[in-house]
Every structure is written in structure tokens, then in C-alpha cells.
Protein backbone atom coordinates (compact mmCIF):
# COMPACT_ATOMS: atom_id res chain seq x y z
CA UNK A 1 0.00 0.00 0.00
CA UNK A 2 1.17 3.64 -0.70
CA UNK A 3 1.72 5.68 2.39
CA UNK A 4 -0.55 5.87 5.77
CA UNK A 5 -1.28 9.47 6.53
CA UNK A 6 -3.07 9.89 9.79
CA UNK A 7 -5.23 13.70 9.38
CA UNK A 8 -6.15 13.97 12.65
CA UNK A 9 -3.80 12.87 16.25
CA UNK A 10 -1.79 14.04 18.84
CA UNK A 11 1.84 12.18 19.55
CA UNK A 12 2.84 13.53 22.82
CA UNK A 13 -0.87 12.98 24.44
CA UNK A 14 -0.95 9.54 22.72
CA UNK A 15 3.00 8.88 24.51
CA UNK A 16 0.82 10.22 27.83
CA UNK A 17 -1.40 8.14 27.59
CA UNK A 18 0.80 4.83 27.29
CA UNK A 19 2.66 6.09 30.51
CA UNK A 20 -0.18 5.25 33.01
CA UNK A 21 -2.52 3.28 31.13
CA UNK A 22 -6.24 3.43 32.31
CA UNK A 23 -8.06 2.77 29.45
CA UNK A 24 -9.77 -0.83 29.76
CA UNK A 25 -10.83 -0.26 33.52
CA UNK A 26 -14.00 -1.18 34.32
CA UNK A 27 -14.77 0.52 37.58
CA UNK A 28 -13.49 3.18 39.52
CA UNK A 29 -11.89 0.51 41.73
CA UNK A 30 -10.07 -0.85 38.86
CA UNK A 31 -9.15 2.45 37.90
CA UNK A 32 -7.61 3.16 41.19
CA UNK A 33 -5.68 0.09 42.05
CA UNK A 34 -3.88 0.53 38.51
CA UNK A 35 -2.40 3.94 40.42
CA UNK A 36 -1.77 1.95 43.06
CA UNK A 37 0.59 -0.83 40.93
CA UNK A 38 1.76 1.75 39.09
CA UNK A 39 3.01 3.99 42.10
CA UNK A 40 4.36 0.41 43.87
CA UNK A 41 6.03 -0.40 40.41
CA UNK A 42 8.12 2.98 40.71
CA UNK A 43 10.49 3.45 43.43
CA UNK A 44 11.49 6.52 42.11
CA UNK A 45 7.58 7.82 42.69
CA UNK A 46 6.97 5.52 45.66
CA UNK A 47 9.53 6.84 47.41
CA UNK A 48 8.85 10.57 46.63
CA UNK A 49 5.05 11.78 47.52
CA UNK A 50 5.84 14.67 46.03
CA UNK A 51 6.22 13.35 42.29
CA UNK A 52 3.63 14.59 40.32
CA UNK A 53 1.62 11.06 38.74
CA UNK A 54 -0.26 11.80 35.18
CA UNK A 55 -2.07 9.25 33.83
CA UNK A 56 -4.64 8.75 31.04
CA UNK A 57 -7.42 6.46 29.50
CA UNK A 58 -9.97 6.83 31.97
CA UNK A 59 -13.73 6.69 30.52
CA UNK A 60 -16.12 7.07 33.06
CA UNK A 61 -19.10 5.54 30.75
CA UNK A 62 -17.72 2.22 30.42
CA UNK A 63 -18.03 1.95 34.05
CA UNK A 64 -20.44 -0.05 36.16
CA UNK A 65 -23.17 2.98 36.51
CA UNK A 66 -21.24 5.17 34.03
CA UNK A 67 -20.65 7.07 37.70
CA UNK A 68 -18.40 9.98 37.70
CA UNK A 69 -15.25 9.59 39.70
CA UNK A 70 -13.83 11.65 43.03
CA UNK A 71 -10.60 12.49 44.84
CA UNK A 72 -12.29 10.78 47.38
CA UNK A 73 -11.79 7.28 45.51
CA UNK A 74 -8.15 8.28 45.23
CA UNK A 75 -7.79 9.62 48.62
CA UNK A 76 -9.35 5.96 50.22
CA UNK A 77 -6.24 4.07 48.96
CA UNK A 78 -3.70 4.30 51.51
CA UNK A 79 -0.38 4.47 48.76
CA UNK A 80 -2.39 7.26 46.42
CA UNK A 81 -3.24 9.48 49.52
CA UNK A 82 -1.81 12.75 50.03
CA UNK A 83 0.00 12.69 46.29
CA UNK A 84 -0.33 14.75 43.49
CA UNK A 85 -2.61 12.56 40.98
CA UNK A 86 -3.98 13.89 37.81
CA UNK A 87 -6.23 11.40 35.31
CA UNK A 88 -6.75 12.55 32.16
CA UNK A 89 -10.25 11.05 30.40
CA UNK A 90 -10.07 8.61 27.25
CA UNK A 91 -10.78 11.70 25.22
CA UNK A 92 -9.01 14.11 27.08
CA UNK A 93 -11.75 16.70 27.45
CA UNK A 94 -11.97 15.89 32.00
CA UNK A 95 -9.70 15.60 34.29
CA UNK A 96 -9.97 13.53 37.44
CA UNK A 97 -7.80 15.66 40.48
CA UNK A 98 -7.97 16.93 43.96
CA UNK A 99 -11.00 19.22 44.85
CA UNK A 100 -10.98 22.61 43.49
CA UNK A 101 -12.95 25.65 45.07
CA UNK A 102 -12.70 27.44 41.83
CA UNK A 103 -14.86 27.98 38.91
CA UNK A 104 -13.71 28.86 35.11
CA UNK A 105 -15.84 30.23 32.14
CA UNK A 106 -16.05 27.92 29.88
CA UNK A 107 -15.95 24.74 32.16
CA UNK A 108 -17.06 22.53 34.75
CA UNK A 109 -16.54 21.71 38.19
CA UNK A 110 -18.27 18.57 39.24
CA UNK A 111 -19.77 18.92 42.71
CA UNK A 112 -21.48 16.89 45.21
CA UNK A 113 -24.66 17.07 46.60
CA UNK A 114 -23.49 19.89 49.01
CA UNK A 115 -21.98 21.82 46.37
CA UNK A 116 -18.29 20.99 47.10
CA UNK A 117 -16.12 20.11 44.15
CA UNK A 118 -15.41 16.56 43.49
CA UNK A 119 -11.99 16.41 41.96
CA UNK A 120 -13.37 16.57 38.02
CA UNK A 121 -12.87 19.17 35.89
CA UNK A 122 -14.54 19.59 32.74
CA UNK A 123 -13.47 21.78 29.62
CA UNK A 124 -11.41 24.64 30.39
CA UNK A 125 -12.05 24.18 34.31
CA UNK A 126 -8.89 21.75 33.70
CA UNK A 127 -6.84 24.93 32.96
CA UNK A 128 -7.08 25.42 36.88
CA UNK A 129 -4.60 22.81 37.34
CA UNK A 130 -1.09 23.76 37.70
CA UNK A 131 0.82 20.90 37.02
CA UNK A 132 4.51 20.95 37.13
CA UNK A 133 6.63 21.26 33.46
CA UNK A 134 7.66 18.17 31.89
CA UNK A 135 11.30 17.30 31.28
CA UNK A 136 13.13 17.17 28.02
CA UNK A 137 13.53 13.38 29.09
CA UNK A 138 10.08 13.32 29.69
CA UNK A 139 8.85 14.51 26.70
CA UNK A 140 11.66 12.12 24.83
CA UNK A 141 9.86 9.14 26.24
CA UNK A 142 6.16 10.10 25.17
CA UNK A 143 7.47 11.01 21.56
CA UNK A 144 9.14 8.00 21.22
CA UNK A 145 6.56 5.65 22.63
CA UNK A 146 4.24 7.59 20.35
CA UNK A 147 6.57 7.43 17.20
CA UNK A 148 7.84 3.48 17.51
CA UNK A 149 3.69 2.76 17.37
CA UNK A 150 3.01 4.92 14.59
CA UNK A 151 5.27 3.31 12.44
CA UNK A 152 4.15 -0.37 13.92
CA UNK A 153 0.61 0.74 12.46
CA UNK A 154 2.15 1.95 9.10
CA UNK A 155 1.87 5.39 9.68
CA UNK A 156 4.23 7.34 7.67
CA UNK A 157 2.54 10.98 8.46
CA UNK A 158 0.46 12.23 11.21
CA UNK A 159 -1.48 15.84 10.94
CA UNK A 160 -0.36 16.68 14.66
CA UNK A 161 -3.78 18.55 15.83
CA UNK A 162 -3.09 21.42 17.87
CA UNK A 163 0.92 21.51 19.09
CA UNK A 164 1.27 24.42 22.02
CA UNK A 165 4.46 26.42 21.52
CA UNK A 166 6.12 23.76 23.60
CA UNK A 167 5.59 20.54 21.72
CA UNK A 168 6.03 22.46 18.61
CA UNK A 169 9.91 24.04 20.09
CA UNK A 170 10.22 20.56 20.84
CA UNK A 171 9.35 19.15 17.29
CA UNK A 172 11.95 21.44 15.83
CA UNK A 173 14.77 20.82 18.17
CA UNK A 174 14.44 17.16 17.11
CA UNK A 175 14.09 18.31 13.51
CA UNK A 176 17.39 20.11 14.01
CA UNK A 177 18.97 17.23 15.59
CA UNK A 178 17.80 14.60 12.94
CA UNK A 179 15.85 12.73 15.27
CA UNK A 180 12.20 12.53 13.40
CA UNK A 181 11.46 9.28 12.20
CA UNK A 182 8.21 10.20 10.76
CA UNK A 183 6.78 13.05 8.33
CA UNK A 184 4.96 15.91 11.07
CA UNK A 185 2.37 18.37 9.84
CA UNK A 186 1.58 20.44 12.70
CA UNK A 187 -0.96 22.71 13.55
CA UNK A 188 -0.15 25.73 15.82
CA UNK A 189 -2.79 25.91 18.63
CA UNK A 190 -4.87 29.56 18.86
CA UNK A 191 -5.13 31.16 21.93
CA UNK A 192 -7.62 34.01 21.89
CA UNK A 193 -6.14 35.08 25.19
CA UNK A 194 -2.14 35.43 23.63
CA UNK A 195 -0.99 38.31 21.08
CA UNK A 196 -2.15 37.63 17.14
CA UNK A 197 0.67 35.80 16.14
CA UNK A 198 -0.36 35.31 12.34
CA UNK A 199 1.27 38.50 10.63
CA UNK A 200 4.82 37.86 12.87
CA UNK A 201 5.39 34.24 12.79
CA UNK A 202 6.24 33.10 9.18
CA UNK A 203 4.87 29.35 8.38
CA UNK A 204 7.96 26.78 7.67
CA UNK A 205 7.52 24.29 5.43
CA UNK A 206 9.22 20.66 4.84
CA UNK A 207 12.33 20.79 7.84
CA UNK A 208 14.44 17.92 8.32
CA UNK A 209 14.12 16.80 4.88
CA UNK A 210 10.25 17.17 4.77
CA UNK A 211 9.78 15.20 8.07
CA UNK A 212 8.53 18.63 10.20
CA UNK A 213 5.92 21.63 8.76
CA UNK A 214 3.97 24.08 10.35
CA UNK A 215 1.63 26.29 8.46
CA UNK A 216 -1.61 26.12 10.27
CA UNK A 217 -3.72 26.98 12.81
CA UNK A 218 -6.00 24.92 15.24
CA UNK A 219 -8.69 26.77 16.85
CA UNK A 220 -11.39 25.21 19.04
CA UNK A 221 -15.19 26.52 17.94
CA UNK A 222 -17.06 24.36 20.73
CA UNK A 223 -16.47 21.74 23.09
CA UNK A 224 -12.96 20.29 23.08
CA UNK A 225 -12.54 16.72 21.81
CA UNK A 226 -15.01 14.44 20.07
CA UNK A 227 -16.17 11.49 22.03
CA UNK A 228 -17.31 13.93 25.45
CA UNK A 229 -19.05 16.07 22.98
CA UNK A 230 -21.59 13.84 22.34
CA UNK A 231 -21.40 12.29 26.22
CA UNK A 232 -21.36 15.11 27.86
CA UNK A 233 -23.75 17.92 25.99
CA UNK A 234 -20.88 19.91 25.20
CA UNK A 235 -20.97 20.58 21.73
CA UNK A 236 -22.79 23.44 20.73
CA UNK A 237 -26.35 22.50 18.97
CA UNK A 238 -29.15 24.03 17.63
CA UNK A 239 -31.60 22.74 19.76
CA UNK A 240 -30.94 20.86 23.56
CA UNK A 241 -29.85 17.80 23.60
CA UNK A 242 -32.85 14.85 23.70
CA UNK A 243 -31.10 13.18 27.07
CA UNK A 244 -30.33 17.14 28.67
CA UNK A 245 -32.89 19.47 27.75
CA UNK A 246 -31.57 22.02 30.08
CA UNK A 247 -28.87 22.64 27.68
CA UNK A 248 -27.63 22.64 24.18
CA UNK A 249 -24.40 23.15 24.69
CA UNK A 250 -21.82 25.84 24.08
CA UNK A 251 -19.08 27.53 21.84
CA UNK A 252 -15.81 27.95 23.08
CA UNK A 253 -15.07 30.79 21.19
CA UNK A 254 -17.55 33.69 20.42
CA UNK A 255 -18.55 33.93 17.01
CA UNK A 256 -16.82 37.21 16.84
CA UNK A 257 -13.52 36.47 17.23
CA UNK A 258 -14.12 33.45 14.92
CA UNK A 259 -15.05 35.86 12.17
CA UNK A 260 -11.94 37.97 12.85
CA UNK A 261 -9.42 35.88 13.25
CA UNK A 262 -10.26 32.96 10.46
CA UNK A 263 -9.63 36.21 7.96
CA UNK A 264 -6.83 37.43 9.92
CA UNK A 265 -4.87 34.32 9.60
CA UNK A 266 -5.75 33.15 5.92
CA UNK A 267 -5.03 36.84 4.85
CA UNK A 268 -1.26 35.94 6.42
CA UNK A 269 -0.68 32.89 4.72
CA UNK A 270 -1.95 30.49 7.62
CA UNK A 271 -4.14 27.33 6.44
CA UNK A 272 -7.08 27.74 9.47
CA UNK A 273 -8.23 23.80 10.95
CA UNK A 274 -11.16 24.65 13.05
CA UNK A 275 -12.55 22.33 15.56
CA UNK A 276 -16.24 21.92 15.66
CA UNK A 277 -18.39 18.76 16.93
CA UNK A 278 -21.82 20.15 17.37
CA UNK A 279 -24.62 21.61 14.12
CA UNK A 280 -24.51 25.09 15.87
CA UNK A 281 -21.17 25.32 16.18
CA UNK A 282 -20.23 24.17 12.32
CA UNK A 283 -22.57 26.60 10.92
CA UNK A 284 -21.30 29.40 12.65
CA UNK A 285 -17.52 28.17 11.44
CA UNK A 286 -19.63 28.05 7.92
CA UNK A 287 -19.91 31.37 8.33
CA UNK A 288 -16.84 33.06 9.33
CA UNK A 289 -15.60 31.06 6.26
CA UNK A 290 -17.61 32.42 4.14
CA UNK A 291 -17.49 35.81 5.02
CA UNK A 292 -13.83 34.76 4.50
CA UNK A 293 -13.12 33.49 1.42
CA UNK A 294 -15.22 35.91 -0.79
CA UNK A 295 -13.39 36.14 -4.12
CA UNK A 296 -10.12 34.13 -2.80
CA UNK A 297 -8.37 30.94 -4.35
CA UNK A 298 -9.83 28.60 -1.70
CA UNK A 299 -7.49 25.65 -2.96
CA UNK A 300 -4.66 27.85 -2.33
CA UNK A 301 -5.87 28.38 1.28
CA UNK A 302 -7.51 25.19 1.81
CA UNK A 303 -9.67 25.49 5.04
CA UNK A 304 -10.52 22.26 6.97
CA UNK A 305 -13.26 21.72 9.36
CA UNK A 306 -11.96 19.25 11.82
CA UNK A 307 -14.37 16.76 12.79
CA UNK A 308 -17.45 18.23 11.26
CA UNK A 309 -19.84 15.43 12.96
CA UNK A 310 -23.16 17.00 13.63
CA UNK A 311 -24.16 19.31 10.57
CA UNK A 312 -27.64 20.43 8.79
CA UNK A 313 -28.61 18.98 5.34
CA UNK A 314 -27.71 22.77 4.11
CA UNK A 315 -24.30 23.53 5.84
CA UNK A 316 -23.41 19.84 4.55
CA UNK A 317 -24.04 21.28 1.41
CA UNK A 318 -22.51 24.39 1.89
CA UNK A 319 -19.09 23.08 3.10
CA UNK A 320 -18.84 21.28 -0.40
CA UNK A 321 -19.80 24.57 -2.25
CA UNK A 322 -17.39 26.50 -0.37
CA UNK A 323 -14.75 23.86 -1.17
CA UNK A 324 -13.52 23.76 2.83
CA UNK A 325 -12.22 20.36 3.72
CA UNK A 326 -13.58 17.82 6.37
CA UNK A 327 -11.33 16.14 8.31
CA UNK A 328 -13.31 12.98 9.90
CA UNK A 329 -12.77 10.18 12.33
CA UNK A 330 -14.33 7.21 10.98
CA UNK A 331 -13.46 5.52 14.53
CA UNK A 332 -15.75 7.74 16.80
CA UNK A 333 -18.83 5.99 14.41
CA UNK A 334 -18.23 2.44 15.95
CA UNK A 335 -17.88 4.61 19.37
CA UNK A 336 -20.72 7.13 19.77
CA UNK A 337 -22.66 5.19 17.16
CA UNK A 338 -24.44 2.78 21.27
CA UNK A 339 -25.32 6.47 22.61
CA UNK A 340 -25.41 9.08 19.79
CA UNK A 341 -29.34 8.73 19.58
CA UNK A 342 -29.77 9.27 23.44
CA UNK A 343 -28.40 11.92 23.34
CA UNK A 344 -29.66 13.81 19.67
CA UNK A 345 -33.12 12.63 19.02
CA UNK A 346 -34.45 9.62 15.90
CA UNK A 347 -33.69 12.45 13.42
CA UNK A 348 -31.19 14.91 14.26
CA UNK A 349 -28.75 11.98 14.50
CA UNK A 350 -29.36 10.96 10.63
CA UNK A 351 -26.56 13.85 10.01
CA UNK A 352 -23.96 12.86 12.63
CA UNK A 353 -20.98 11.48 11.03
CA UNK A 354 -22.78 11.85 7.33
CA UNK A 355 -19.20 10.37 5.19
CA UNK A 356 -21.40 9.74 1.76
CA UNK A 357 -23.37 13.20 2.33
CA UNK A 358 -20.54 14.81 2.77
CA UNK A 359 -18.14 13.27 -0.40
CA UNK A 360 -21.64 13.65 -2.21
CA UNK A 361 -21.34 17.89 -1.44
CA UNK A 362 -18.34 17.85 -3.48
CA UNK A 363 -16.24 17.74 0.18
CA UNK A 364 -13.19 16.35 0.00
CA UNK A 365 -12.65 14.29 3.28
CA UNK A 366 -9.90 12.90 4.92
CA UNK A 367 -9.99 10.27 7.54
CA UNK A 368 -7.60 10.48 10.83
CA UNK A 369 -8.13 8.29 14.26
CA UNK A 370 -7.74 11.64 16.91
CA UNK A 371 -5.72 9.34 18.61
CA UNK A 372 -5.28 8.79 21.63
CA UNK A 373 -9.29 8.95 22.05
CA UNK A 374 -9.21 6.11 19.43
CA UNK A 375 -6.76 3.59 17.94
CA UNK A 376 -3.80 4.90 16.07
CA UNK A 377 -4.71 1.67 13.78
CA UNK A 378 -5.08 3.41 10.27
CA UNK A 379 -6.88 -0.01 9.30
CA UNK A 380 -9.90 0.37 12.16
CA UNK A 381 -10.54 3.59 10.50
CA UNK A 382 -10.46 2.00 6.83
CA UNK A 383 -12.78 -0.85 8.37
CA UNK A 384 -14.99 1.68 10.31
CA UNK A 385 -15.60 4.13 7.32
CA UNK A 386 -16.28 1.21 4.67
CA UNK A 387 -18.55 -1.16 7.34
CA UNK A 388 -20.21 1.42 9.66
CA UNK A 389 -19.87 -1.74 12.08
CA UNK A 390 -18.12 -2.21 15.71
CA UNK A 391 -14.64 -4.73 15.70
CA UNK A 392 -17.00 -7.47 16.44
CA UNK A 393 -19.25 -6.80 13.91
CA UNK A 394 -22.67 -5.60 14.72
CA UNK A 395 -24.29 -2.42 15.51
CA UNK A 396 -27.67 -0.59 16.69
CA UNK A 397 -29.00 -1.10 13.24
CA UNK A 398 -27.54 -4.60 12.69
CA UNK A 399 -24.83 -6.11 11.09
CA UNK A 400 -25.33 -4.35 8.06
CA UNK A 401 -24.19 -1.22 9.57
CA UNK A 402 -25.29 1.91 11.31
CA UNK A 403 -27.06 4.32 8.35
CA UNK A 404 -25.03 2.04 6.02
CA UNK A 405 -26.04 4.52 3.41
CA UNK A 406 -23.15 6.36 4.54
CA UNK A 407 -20.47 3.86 4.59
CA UNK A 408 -17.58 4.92 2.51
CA UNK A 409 -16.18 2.37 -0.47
CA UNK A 410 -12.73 0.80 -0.04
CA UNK A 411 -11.73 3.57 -2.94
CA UNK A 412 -12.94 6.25 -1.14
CA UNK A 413 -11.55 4.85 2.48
CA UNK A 414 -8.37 4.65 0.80
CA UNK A 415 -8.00 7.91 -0.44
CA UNK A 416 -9.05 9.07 2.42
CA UNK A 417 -5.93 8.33 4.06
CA UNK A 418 -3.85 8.59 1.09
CA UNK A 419 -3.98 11.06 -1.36
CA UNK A 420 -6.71 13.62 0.22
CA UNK A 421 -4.72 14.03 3.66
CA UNK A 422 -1.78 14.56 1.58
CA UNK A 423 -3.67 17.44 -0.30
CA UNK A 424 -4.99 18.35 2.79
CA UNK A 425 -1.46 19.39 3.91
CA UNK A 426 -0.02 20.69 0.58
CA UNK A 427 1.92 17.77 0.06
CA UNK A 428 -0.19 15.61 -3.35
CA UNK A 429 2.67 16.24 -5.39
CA UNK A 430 5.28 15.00 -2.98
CA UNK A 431 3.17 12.40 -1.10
CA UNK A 432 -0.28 10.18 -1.04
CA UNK A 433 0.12 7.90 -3.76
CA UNK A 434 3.60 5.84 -5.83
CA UNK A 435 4.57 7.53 -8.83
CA UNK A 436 7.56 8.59 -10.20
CA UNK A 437 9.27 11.55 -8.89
CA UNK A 438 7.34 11.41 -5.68
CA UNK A 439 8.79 10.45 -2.15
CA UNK A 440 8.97 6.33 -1.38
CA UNK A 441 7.05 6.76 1.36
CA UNK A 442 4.71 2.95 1.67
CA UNK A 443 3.65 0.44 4.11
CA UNK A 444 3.86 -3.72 2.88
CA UNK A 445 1.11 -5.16 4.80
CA UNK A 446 0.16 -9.06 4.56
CA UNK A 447 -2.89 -8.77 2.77
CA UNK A 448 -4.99 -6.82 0.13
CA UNK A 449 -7.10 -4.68 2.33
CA UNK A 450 -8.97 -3.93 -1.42
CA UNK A 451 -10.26 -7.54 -1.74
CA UNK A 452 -9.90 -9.34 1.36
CA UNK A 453 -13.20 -10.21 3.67
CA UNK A 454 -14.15 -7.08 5.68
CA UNK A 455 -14.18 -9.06 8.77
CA UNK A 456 -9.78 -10.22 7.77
CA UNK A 457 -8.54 -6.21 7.40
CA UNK A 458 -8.35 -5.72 10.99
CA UNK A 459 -6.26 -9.22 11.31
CA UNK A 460 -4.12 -7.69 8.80
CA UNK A 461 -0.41 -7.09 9.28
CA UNK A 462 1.70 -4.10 8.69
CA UNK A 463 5.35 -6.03 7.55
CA UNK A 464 6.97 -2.73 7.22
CA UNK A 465 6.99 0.79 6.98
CA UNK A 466 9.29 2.51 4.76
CA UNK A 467 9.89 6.36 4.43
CA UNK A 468 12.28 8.04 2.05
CA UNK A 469 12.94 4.36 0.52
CA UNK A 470 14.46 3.30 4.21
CA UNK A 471 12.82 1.07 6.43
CA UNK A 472 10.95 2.76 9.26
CA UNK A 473 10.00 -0.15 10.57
CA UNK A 474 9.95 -4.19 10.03
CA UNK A 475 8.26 -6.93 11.69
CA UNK A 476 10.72 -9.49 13.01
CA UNK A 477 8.66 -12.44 10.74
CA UNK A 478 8.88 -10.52 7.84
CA UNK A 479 12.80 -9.19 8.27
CA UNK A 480 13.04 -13.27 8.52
CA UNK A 481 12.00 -14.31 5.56
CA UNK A 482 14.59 -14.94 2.65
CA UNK A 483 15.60 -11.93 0.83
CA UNK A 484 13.64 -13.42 -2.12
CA UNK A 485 10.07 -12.89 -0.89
CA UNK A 486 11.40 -9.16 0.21
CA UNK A 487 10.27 -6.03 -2.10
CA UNK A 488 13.40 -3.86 -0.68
């Protein structure tokens, strides 16, 4: 297969995450006693209560009771007690910590019945927490956790969704010291709060012989990742959600500066990837697009919506006309697709994760995994986008898929994270498909994912990742096998 190009994930959360595993816990107990080995595991942490312990993975809805968690669970295990412990959810949008007294616009403070705060923080009520910097060895060992799994999964480029100025300073110093091992396209997070940065920052393109660029920007419309969007009524919608009628959730960012600062940074040169889950919150990115790109070579600029799960019949028609780009997860179907209708009504939810409406707009889409919410597994987002089914095969509407009339083909699921990503980040002519003159970038994997059984692409193998005509990576079976039955 020609190269794996991941549109949508995050390397140094995804190396968090695989630090302190909690994903897979079943109860808070669970939960718990995994801080427990892993503090016992450590002597280095054991034997300091002052080290500061992150860990990440929790869902609270896969629980017994889907009941949110406390510092009081953390606090009733006699090792945990009295240290510094910050969870981070599965899809990184709460926070499970000590109690705060604070409050935050913008966010939420869980409290008990007596109104004092529980230890989870919601949204930007996280941005209370002041947790101590990471080290440069520290931030080595997520990146290259992150990396070495990347390339296991054939991933040859990753759209990194919303790098800080740190992880992006730290993306360049290993750009100037050689050390990236796989192609970077980073985004440059947007904080309303910090100095316009647009007209003095200059985009760089193709470091470290193409391995590192950064010429967008990420800004967050509504609610902050995609799977508590829809579990939390976070998103912002049209009308409440069917489960929370109080509520309908809310932007992030007022439509105002939206509308200024999408012009502001295309007019400087600055591709603009904006976030938005929720109908309300798409059509009012709609918008500020539009207002933007009046009489402007949009393929020059190309826009992305990333996400763009919950949209109208019109705006899905509008985002085609206006030629912006949707950047989907194909992984959060087979997710949200047990809850989605809870939470968004019998007909509302007919346009949540719309693939086929949206190609059929004239869209072009491309397909990431926003790991770590989901698998880095580019092949569980090629089986979720063509099947519409969970890994074992069924869902609400059967084994024949949920709205199957939206599935993606194996064509489109390919290009998807091919070719389109690749235009998506100004890189078709360098990248996204094998022809001459173009980069050797290509995965061997141990079957045809075109014409093998649906249910046999997710037992499929990735033999080896090459990029730049090196090997990246090579499964020990395959570097065994006589030089014969090798293509390099």
C-alpha cells in the first residue's frame, strides 16, 4: 500500500497516555488500584510523595453505573493518599484531580450534593490545574513511545492537531537534531487570550528533509474533543440535547472572534483547521468562512473543518460549495454510534458522522483516528468508514451497519488516508500515492485490504513501513523471511 497518513492525532498525548494506562478499567476501583501498581512499580515515585503522577485512558461511561469519579476514591487508597494525581479522560476533554474551590468560564466543576467540588474538571475548568513542566527526558519518552507505534501501524505521516508552543519548540529541536522518524504536519494551537501571532510568525515548510511543517492553525469553535461532545452535551447544537434538555451546549469561542481571526490568519498565509463537533457550532464556522473566502483561491488556502460530525442537510451542502475540507474520524462511528441517539433525538442523529453526504457535497474528506481517544490503527478507521460496524461486527441497526447509506467504499476509504490528507497538507505532489518523482514513502502489509473479507482487514499485518525508501519499521517475521520474498 502507498503511504498511511493519519489527518487527525496528537503524539505527545498519545506517549501520555501509554505512561499510566487506564483505558480498559471497568470501575473506579479498577481504575484506582492501577495507580496503586503503578506507584508500587516505581520506586522513584513511591519513594517521593511529592512526584507529580499523570495518567490517562480513563472513561467514566464504560463503568459499572457510568458514575463519575472523586478524589475521594483516590484519597481511600492508603499508597495514592496525600500525592499529586492527575487522570486525564479517554478523550481528554476531564480531568480527574484533587478538589478545586474554583470555577472557570467555559468549564465545569463537578460537585457533590453539598456543592463541594469533586476532583473533576470539565473543559477549560482543567486549565485550573497547575501541574509541574515536563522534562526534556520526559517529553523524549512520550514522543518515542508515540513514534515506535506509529510506524508499527504503518503510519508514515500524522497531521499533529493542535501543538502548544512547547511541543512544537520541541518538534523542531528534534528536527534540528535529525531525530524525526516520521513526516509531522503540525498545527499551531490559537489562543484568543495570547498576542495575534499570524502577521509575525512566518509558516515553515518541509524541515528535516520534509519530516517537520507548520503552516496552520488549530482553533477550538465548541467543546474540546469528540467522544465527550456527544457524552457530555458539550458541543454546541441548535436545539438541547434529547437526554439534557436544560442545555444545548456551548461555543468555546464567540462567534466574533471566529469571524476575525479565520480572515486574519488566511489573509497571512496560515491554512485555518477549526474544531467543531456540534450543528450550531459548524454553521457558525460556515460562516466566518464564508465571510472569508469571498473572491479568494480557496485551494490555495484550503480550510478544513476538523471533525465536522453533527451538521444540517444545508451547511453539509454548503461546506462542499465553499470547497472547505472535512477532516473525519471514521473511529468515533463504531464509538458514539451505542449512545449518539440518546443523546440527539431519531432524526437529528441521521446527520452525525454523514461520510457519503458529505463526499456527495463535493467535500473532500480525509480520515484520521484523533488518537489517543481512538486507535492509532489506520486499518480500524479504513474498516470503520467502509462497514459502519463495531470490531466485532454488529451495531444498533444490525450487522449491516449503522445508516449504512453512509459507509464509505474501499476507494474512497483509501483515499481518504492517502492522497486527500496529503492534499490536505499541501503535500499531493510529494506524497499520497507511488509515482515517479514522488517520495517512497509505503507500508507492505500481509494482505490486500482492497479484496480481502471485511471481517480479515483488521487481522491484517503491517510487515513494514518505509519512508524516504528506508525502512521505518519491520516486523521481526517478515525481516526473517529470505531476501527473495522481500520487495526492498
Amino acid at each position: 500500500m502507498n503511504c498511511a497518513i493519519d489527518s487527525h492525532g496528537h503524539l505527545l498525548e498519545y506517549g501520555a497516555s501509554r505512561q499510566l494506562a487506564l483505558e480498559g478499567a471497568t470501575t473506579i476501583k479498577d481504575t484506582v488500584a492501577r495507580v496503586r501498581d503503578y506507584i508500587l512499580s516505581n520506586p522513584e515515585i513511591l519513594n517521593n510523595t511529592d512526584t507529580f503522577i499523570r495518567g490517562g485512558g480513563c472513561d467514566h461511561t464504560s463503568w459499572l453505573g457510568a458514575a463519575w469519579p472523586t478524589a475521594a476514591d483516590l484519597d481511600a487508597d492508603p499508597i495514592i493518599k496525600g500525592r499529586p494525581v492527575l487522570l486525564q479522560s479517554k478523550d481528554c476533554h476531564a480531568q480527574w484531580f484533587d478538589p478545586l474551590p474554583s470555577s472557570v468560564e467555559g468549564g465545569i466543576i463537578l460537585r457533590d450534593d453539598m456543592g463541594a467540588p469533586t476532583g473533576v474538571l470539565l473543559d477549560n475548568a482543567q486549565e485550573l490545574i497547575q501541574a509541574p513542566p515536563l522534562t526534556e527526558r520526559e517529553i523524549i519518552q512520550r514522543f518515542t513511545v508515540a513514534v515506535n507505534a506509529a510506524l508499527a501501524y504503518g503510519l508514515t505521516s500524522v497531521h499533529d492537531a493542535g501543538l502548544d508552543p512547547g511541543s512544537l519548540d520541541f518538534f523542531v529541536r528534534r528536527a534540528e537534531s535529525g531525530h524525526i522518524p516520521i513526516r509531522i504536519y503540525g498545527m499551531k494551537f490559537f489562543d484568543e487570550n495570547e498576542p495575534y501571532w499570524g502577521n509575525a510568525t512566518k509558516p515553515f515548510v518541509g524541515a528535516a528533509n520534509g519530516r517537520l511543517t507548520a503552516r496552520s492553525v488549530k482553533i477550538f469553535a465548541d467543546d474540546i474533543y469528540v467522544v465527550s461532545a456527544l457524552r457530555t452535551g458539550g458541543s454546541a447544537l441548535y436545539e438541547p440535547y434529547t437526554d439534557n434538555p436544560e442545555t444545548n451546549g456551548f461555543m468555546r469561542l464567540p462567534s466574533e472572534v471566529l469571524f476575525e481571526f479565520i480572515l486574519r490568519f488566511l489573509r497571512d498565509g496560515w491554512q485555518v483547521n477549526v474544531h467543531a463537533i456540534g450543528d450550531r457550532a459548524n454553521g457558525i464556522v460556515l460562516d466566518a468562512f464564508e465571510a472569508s473566502l469571498k473572491g479568494v483561491n480557496v485551494s490555495a488556502l484550503r480550510p478544513r473543518l476538523e471533525h465536522a460530525q453533527l451538521m444540517t442537510k444545508a451547511d453539509i451542502q454548503r461546506l462542499g460549495r465553499l470547497g472547505v475540507i472535512a477532516s473525519v474520524q471514521p473511529t468515533h462511528v463504531i464509538s458514539d454510534m451505542w449512545y449518539a441517539q440518546d443523546r440527539l433525538g431519531p432524526e437529528r442523529i441521521k446527520t452525525l458522522y454523514a461520510f457519503r453526504s458529505l463526499l456527495e457535497s463535493g467535500a473532500r474528506i480525509t480520515l484520521g483516528s484523533d488518537f489517543p481517544v481512538e486507535t492509532m490503527n489506520p486499518l480500524a478507521g479504513f474498516y470503520a468508514a467502509i462497514t459502519r460496524v463495531s470490531l466485532t461486527g454488529d451495531s444498533p441497526h444490525g450487522p449491516g451497519g449503522w445508516f449504512p447509506e453512509e459507509r464509505l467504499t474501499r476507494q474512497e476509504a483509501l483515499r481518504g488516508i492517502t492522497i486527500d490528507p496529503a492534499y490536505a497538507s499541501f503535500t499531493e505532489s510529494e506524497l499520497g500515492s507511488l509515482e515517479a518523482g514522488k517520495r517512497a514513502d509505503f507500508v507492505v502489509l500481509s494482505a490486500d485490504i482492497m479484496k480481502i473479507p471485511v471481517e480479515e482487514i483488521l487481522r491484517t499485518m503491517v510487515l513494514a513501513t518505509v519512508i524516504d525508501g528506508k525502512v521505518a519499521y519491520v516486523d521481526r517475521r517478515f525481516a526473517q523471511l529470505p531476501l527473495r520474498y522481500r520487495i526492498f
